[in-house]
Protein backbone atom coordinates (compact mmCIF):
# COMPACT_ATOMS: atom_id res chain seq x y z
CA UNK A 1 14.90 4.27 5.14
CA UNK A 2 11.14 4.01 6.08
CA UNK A 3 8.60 5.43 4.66
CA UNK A 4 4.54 5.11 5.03
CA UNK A 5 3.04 5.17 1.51
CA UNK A 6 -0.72 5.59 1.14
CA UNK A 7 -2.20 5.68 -2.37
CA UNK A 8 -6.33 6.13 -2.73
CA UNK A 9 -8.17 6.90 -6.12
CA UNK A 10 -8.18 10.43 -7.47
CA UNK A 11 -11.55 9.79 -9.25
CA UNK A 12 -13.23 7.30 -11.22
CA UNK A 13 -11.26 4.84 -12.88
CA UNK A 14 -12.60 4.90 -16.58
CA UNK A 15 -12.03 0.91 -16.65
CA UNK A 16 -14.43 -1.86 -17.27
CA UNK A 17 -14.46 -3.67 -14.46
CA UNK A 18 -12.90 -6.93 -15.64
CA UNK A 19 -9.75 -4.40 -16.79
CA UNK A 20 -10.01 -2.77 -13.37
CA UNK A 21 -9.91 -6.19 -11.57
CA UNK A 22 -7.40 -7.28 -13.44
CA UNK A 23 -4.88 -4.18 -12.64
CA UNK A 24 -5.85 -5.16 -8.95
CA UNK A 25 -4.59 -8.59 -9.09
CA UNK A 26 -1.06 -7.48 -10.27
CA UNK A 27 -1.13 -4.49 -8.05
CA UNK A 28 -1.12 -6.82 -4.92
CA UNK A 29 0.86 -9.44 -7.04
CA UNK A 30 3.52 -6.66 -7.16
CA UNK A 31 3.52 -5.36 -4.10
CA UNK A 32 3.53 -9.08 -2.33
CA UNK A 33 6.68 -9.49 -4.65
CA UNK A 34 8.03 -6.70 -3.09
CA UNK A 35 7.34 -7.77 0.52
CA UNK A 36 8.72 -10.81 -0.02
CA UNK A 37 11.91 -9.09 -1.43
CA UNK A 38 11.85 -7.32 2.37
CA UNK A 39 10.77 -3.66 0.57
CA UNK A 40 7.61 -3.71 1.74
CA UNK A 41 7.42 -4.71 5.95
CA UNK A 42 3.40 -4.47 5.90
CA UNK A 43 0.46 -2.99 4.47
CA UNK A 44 -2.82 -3.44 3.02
CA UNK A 45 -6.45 -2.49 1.09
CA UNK A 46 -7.49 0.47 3.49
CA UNK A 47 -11.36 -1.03 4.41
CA UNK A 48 -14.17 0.52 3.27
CA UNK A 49 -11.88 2.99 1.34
CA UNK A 50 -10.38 3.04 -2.24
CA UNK A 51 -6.85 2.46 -2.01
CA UNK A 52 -4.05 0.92 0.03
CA UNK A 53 -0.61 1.31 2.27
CA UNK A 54 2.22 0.41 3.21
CA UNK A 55 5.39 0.67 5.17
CA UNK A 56 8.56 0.83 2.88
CA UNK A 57 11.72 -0.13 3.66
CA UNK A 58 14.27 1.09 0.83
CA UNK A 59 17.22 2.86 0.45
CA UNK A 60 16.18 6.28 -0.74
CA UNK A 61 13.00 8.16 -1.79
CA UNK A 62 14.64 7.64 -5.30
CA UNK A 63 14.07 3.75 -5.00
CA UNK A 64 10.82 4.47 -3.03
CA UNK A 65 9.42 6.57 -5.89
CA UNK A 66 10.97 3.74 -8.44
CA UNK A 67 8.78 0.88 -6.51
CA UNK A 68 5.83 3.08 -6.35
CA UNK A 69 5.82 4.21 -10.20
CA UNK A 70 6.07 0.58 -11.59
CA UNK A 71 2.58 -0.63 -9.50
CA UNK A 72 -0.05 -0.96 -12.10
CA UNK A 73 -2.17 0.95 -10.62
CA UNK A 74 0.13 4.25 -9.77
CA UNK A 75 -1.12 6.31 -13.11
CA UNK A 76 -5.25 6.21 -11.23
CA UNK A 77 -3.39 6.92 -7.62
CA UNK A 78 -3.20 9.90 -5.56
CA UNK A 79 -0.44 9.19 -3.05
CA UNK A 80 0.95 10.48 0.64
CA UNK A 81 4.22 9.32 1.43
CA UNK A 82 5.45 10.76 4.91
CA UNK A 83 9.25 9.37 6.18
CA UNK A 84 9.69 7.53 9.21
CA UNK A 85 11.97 6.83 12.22
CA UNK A 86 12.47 2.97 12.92
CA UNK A 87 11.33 2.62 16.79
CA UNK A 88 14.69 2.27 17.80
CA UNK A 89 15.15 6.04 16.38
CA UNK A 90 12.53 7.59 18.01
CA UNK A 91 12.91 5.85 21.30
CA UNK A 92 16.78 7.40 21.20
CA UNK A 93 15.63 10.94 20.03
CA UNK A 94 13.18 10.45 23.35
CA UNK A 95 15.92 9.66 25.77
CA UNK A 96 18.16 12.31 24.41
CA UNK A 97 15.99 14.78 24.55
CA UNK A 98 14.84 13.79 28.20
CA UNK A 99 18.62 13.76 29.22
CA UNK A 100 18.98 17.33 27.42
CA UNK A 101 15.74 18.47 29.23
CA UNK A 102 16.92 17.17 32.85
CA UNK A 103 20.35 19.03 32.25
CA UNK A 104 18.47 22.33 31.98
């Protein structure tokens, strides 16, 4: 299953900022552990923004919510996480409903 994931700060992160920097190293430790496990097909910092995202690829919301919960910075994170279609998906659902629409 896919699944965008988009986590930005609620509010200020009551951190010093060598505490806070360190969090942010293992944060994108973690999650380039995960991409390199294939759990994680891309994502990044979003720019000029406080927070990051990514596009998931586990199998359930359960494992999804497991992978998010265990980033060291999920406790300071507010997140969106909307499910996805893989292309090929979508690009069926298109044609079927195209085919249904034509047989009207």
């Amino acid at each position: 299953m896919l699944f965008f994931a988009k986590g930005e700060f609620k509010d200020v992160v009551n951190l010093s900022s060598e505490k806070f920097l360190e969090l942010a190293v293992a944060e994108w430790e973690t999650i380039s552990k995960h991409k390199s496990q294939g759990k994680v097909l891309t994502g990044g910092a979003l720019k000029d923004r406080k927070g990051g995202c990514g596009i998931f690829n586990v199998d359930s919301k359960q494992e999804l919510d497991k992978l998010l919960s265990g980033l060291p910075m999920f406790p300071f994170l507010e997140w969106v996480i909307i499910p996805l279609d893989t292309i090929e998906d979508a690009l069926n659902s298109a044609k079927k409903a195209l085919k249904e629409h034509r047989s009207l």
